[in-house]
PDB file of N, CA and C in Angstrom:
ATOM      1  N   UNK A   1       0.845  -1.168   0.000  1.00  0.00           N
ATOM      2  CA  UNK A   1       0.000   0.000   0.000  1.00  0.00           C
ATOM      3  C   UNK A   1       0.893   1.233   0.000  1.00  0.00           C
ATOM      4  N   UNK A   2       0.647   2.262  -0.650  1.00  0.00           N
ATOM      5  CA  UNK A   2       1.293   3.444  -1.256  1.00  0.00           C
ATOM      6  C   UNK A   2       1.003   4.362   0.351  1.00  0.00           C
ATOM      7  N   UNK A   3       1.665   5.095   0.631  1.00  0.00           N
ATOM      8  CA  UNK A   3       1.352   5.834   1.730  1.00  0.00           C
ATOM      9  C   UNK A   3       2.314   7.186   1.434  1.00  0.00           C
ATOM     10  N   UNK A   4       1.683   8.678   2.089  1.00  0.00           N
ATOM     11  CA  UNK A   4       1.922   9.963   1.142  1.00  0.00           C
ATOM     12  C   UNK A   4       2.863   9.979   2.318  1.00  0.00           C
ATOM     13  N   UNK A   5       3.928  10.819   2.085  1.00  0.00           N
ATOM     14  CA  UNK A   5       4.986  11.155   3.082  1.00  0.00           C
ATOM     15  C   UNK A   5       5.202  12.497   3.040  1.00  0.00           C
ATOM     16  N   UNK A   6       5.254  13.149   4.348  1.00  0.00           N
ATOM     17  CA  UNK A   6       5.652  14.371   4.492  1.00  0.00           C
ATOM     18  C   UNK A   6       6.787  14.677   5.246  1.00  0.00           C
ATOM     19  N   UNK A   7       7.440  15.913   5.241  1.00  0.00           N
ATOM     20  CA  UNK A   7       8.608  16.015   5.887  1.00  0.00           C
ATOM     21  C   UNK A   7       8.175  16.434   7.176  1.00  0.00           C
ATOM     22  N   UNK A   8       7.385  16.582   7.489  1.00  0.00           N
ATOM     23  CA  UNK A   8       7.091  16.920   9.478  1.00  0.00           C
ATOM     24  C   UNK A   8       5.703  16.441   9.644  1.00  0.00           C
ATOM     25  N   UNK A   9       5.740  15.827  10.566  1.00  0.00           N
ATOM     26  CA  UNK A   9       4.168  15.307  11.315  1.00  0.00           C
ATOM     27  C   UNK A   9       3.832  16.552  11.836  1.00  0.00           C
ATOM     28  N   UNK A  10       2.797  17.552  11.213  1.00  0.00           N
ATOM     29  CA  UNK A  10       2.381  18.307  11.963  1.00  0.00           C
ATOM     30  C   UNK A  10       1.009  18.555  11.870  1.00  0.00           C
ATOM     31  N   UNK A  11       0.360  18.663  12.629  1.00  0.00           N
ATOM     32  CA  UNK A  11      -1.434  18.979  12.430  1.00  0.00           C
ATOM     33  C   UNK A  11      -1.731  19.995  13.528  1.00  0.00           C
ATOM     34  N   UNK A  12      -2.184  21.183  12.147  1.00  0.00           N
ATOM     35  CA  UNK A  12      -2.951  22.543  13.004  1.00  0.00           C
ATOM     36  C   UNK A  12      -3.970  22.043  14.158  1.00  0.00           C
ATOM     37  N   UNK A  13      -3.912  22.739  14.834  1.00  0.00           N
ATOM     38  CA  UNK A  13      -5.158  22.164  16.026  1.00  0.00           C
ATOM     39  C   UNK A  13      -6.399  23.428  16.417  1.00  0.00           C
ATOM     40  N   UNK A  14      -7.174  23.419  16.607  1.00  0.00           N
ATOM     41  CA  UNK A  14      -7.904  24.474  16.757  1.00  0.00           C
ATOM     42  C   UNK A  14      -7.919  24.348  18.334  1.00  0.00           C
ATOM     43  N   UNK A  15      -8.437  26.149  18.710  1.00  0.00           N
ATOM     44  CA  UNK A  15      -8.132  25.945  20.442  1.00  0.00           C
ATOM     45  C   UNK A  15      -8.924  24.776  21.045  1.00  0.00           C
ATOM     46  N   UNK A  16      -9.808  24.350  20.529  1.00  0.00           N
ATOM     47  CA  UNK A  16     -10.854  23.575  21.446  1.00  0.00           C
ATOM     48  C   UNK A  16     -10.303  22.381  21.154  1.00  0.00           C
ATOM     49  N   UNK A  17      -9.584  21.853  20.300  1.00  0.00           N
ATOM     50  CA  UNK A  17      -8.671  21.031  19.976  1.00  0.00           C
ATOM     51  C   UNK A  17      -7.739  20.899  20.662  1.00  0.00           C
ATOM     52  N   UNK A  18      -7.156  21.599  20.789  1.00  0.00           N
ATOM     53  CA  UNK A  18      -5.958  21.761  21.837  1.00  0.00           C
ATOM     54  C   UNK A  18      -5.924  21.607  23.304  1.00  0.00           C
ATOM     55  N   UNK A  19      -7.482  22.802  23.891  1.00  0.00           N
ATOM     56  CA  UNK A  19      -7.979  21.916  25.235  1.00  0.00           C
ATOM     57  C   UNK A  19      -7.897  20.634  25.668  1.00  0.00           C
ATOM     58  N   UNK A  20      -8.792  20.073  24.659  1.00  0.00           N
ATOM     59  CA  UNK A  20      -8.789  18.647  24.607  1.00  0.00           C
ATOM     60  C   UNK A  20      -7.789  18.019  24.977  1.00  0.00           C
ATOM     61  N   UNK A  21      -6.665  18.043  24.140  1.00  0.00           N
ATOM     62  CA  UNK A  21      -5.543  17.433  24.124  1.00  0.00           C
ATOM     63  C   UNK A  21      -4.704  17.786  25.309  1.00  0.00           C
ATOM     64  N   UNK A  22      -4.740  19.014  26.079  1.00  0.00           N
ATOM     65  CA  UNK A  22      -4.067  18.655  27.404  1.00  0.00           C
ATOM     66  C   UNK A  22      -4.603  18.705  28.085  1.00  0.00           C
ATOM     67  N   UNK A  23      -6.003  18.497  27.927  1.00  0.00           N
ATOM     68  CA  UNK A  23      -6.470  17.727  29.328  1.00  0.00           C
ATOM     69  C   UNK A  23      -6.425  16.181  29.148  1.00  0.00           C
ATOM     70  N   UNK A  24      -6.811  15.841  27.939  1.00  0.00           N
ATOM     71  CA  UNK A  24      -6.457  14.591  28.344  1.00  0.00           C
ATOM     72  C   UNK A  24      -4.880  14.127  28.935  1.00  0.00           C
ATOM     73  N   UNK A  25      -3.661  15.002  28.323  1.00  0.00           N
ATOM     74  CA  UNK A  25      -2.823  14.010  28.625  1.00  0.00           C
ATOM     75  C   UNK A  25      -2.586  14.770  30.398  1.00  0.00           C
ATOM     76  N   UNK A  26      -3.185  15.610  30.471  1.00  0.00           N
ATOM     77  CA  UNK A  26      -3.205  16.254  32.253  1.00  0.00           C
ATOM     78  C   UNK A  26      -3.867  14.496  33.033  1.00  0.00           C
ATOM     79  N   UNK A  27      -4.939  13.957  32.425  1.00  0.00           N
ATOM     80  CA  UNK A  27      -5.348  13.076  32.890  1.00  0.00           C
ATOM     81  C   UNK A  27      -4.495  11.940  33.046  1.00  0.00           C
ATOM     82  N   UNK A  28      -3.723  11.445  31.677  1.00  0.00           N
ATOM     83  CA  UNK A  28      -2.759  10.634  31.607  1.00  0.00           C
ATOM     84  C   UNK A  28      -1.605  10.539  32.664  1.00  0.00           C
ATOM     85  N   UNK A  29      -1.032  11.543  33.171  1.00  0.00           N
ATOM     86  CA  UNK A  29      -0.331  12.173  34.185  1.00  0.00           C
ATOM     87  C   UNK A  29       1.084  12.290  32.859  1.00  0.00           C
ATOM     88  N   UNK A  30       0.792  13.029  31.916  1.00  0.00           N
ATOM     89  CA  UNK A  30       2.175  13.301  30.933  1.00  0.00           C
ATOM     90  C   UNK A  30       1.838  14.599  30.362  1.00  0.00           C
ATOM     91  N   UNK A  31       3.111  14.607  30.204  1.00  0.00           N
ATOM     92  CA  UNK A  31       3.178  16.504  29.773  1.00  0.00           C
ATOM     93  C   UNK A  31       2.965  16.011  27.623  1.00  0.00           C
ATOM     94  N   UNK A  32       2.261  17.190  27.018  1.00  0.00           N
ATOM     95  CA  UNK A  32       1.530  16.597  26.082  1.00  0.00           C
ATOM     96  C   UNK A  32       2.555  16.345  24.865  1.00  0.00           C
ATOM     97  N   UNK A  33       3.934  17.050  24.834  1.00  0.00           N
ATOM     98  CA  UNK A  33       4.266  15.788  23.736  1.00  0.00           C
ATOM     99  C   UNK A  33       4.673  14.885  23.934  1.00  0.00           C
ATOM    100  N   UNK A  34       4.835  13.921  25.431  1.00  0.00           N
ATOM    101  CA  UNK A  34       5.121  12.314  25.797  1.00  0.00           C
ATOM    102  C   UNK A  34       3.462  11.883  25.464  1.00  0.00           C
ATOM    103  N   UNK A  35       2.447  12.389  25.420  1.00  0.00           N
ATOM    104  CA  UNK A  35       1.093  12.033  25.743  1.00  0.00           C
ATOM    105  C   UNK A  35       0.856  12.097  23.928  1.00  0.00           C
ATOM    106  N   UNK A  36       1.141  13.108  23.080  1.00  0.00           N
ATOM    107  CA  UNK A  36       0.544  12.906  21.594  1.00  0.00           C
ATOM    108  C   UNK A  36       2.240  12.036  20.621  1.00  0.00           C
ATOM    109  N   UNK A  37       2.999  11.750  21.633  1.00  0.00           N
ATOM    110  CA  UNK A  37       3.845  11.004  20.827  1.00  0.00           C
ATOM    111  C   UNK A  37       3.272   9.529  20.723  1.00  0.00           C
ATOM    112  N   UNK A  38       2.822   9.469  22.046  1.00  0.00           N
ATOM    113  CA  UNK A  38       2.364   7.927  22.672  1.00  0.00           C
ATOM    114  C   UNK A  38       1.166   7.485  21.668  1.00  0.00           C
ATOM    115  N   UNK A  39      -0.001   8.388  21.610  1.00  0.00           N
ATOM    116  CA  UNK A  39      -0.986   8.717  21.007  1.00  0.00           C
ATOM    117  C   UNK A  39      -0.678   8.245  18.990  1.00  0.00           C
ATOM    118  N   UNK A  40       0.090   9.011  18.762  1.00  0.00           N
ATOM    119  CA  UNK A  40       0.373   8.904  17.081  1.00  0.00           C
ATOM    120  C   UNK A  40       1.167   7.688  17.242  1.00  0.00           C
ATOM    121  N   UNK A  41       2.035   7.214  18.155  1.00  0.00           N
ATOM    122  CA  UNK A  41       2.646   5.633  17.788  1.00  0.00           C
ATOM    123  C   UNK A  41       1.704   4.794  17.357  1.00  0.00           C
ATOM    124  N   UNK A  42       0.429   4.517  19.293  1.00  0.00           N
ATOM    125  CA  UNK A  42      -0.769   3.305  19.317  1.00  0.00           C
ATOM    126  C   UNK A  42      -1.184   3.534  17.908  1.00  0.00           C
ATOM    127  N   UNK A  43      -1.739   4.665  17.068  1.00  0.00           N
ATOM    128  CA  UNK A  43      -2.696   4.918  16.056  1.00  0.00           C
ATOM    129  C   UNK A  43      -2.124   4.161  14.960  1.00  0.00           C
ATOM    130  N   UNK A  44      -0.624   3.934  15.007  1.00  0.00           N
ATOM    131  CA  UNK A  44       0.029   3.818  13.978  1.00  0.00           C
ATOM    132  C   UNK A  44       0.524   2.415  13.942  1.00  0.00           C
ATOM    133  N   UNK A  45       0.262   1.665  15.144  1.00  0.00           N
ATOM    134  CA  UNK A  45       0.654   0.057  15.117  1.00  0.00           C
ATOM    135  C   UNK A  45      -0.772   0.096  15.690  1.00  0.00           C
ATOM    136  N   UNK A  46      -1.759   0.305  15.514  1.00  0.00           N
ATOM    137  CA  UNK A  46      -3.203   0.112  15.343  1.00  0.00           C
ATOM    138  C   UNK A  46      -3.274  -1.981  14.663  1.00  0.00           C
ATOM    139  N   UNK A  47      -3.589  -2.932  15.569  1.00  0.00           N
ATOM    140  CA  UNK A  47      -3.950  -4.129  14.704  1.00  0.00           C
ATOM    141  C   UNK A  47      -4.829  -4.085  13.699  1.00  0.00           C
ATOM    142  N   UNK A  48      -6.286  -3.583  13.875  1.00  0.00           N
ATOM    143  CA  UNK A  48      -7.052  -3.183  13.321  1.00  0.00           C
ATOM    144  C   UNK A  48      -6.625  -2.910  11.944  1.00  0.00           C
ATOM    145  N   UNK A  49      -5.758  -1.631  11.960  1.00  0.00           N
ATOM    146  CA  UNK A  49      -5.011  -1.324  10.356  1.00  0.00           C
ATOM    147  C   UNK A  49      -4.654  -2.032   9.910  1.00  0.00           C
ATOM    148  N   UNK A  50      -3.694  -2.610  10.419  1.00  0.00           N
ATOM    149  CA  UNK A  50      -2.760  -3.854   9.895  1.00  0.00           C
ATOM    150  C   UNK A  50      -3.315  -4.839   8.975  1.00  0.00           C
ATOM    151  N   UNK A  51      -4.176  -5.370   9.506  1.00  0.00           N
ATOM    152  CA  UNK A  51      -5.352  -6.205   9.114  1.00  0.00           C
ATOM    153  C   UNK A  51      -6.086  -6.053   7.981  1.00  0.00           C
ATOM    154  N   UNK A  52      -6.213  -4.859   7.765  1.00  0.00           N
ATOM    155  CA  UNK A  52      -7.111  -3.892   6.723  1.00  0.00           C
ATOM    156  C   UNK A  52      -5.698  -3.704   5.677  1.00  0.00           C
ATOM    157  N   UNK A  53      -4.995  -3.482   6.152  1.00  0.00           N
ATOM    158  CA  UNK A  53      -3.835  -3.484   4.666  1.00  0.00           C
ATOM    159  C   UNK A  53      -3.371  -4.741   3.981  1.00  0.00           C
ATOM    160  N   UNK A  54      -3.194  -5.812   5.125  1.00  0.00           N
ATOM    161  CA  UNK A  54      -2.934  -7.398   5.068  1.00  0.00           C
ATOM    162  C   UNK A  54      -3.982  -7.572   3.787  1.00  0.00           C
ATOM    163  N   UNK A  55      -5.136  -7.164   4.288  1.00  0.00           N
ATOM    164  CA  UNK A  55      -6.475  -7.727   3.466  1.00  0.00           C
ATOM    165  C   UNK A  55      -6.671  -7.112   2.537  1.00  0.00           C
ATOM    166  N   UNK A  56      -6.431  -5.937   2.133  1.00  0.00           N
ATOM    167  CA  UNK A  56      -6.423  -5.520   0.603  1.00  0.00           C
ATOM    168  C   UNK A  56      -5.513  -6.333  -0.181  1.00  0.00           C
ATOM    169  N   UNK A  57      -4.259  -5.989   0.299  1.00  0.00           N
ATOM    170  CA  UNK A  57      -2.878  -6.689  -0.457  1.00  0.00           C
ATOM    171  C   UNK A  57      -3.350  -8.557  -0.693  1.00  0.00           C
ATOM    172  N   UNK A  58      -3.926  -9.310  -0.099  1.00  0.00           N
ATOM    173  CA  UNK A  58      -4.544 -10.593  -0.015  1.00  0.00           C
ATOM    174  C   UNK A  58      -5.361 -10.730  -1.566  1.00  0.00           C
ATOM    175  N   UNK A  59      -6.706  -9.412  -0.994  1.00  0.00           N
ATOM    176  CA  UNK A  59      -7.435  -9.229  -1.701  1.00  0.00           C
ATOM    177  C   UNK A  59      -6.764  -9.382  -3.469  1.00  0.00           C
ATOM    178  N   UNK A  60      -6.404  -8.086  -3.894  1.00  0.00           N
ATOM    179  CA  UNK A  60      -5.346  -7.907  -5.114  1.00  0.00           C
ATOM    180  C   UNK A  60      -4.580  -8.743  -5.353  1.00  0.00           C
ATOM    181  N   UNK A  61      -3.752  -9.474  -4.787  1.00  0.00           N
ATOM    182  CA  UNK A  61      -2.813 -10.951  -4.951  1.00  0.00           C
ATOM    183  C   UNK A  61      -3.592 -11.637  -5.436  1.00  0.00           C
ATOM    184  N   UNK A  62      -4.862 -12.069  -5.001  1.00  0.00           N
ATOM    185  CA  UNK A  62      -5.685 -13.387  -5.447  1.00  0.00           C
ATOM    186  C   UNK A  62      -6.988 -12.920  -6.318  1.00  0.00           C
ATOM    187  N   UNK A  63      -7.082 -11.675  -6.370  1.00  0.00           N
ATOM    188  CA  UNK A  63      -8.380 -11.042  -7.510  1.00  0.00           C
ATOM    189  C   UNK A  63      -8.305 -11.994  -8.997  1.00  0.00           C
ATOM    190  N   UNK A  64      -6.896 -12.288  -9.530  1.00  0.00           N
ATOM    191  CA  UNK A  64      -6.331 -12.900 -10.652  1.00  0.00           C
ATOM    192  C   UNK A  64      -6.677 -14.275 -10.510  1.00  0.00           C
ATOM    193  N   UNK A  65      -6.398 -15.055  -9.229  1.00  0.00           N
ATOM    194  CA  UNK A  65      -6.270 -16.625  -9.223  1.00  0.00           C
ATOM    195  C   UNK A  65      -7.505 -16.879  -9.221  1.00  0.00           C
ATOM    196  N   UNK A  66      -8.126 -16.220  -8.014  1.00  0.00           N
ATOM    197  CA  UNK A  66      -9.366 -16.873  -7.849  1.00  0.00           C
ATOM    198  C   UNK A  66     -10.655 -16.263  -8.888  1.00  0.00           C
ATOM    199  N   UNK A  67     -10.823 -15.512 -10.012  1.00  0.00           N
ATOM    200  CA  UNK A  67     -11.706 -15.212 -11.318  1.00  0.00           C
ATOM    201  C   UNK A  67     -12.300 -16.312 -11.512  1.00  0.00           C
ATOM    202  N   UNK A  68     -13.422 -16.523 -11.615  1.00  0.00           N
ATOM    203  CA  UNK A  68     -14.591 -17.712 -11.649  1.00  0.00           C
ATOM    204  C   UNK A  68     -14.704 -17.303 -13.691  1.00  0.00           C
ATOM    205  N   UNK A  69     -14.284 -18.569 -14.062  1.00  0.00           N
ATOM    206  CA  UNK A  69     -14.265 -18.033 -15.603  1.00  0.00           C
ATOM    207  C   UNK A  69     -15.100 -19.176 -16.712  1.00  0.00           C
ATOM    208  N   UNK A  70     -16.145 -18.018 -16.584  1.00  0.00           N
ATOM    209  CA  UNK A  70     -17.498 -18.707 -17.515  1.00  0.00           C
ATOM    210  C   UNK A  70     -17.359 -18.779 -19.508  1.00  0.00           C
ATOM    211  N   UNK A  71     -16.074 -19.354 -18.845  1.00  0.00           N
ATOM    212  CA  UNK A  71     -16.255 -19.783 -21.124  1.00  0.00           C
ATOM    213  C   UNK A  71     -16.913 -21.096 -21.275  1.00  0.00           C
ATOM    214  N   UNK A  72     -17.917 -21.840 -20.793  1.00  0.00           N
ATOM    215  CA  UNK A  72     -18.900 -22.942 -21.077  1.00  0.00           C
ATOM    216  C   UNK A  72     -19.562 -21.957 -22.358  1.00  0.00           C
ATOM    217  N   UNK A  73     -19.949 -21.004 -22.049  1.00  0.00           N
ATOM    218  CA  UNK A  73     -21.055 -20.440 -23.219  1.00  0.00           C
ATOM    219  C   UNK A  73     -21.028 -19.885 -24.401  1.00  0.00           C
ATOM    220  N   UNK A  74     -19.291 -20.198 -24.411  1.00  0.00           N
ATOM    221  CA  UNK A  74     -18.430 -19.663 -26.339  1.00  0.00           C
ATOM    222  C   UNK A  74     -18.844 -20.294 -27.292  1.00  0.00           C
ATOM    223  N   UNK A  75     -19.090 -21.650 -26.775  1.00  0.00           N
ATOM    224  CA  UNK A  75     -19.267 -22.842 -27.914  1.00  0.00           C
ATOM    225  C   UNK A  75     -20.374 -22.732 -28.749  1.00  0.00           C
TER     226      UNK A  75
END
């Protein structure tokens, strides 16, 4: 799977966005870039994803083998 690359992980946040985000990691007991580093790792070794990319790439590998191919009706 093709994935876009940028030269800095950065995402604008809006203030209420930003609240958010240190209170939660106020909750976490971490100051917020140990708390949104932690945050963008889990998201990013997500199983869930994994799974979902496994299964496309599966998908596309075997789209070719497995074609159910109805030439009975050329004749």
């Amino acid at each position: 799977m093709h994935y876009a690359r940028i030269s800095a992980l950065a995402v604008p946040l809006t203030a209420a966005e930003q609240d958010q985000v240190y209170r939660a990691a106020e909750a976490a007991g971490k100051d917020v870039d140990d708390f949104m580093r932690d945050a963008v790792l889990a998201a990013a070794d997500d199983p869930f994803l994994a799974a979902l990319d496994r299964a496309a790439d599966t998908v596309a590998a075997r789209s070719d083998a497995d074609r159910v191919q109805h030439d009975y009706a050329t004749d």
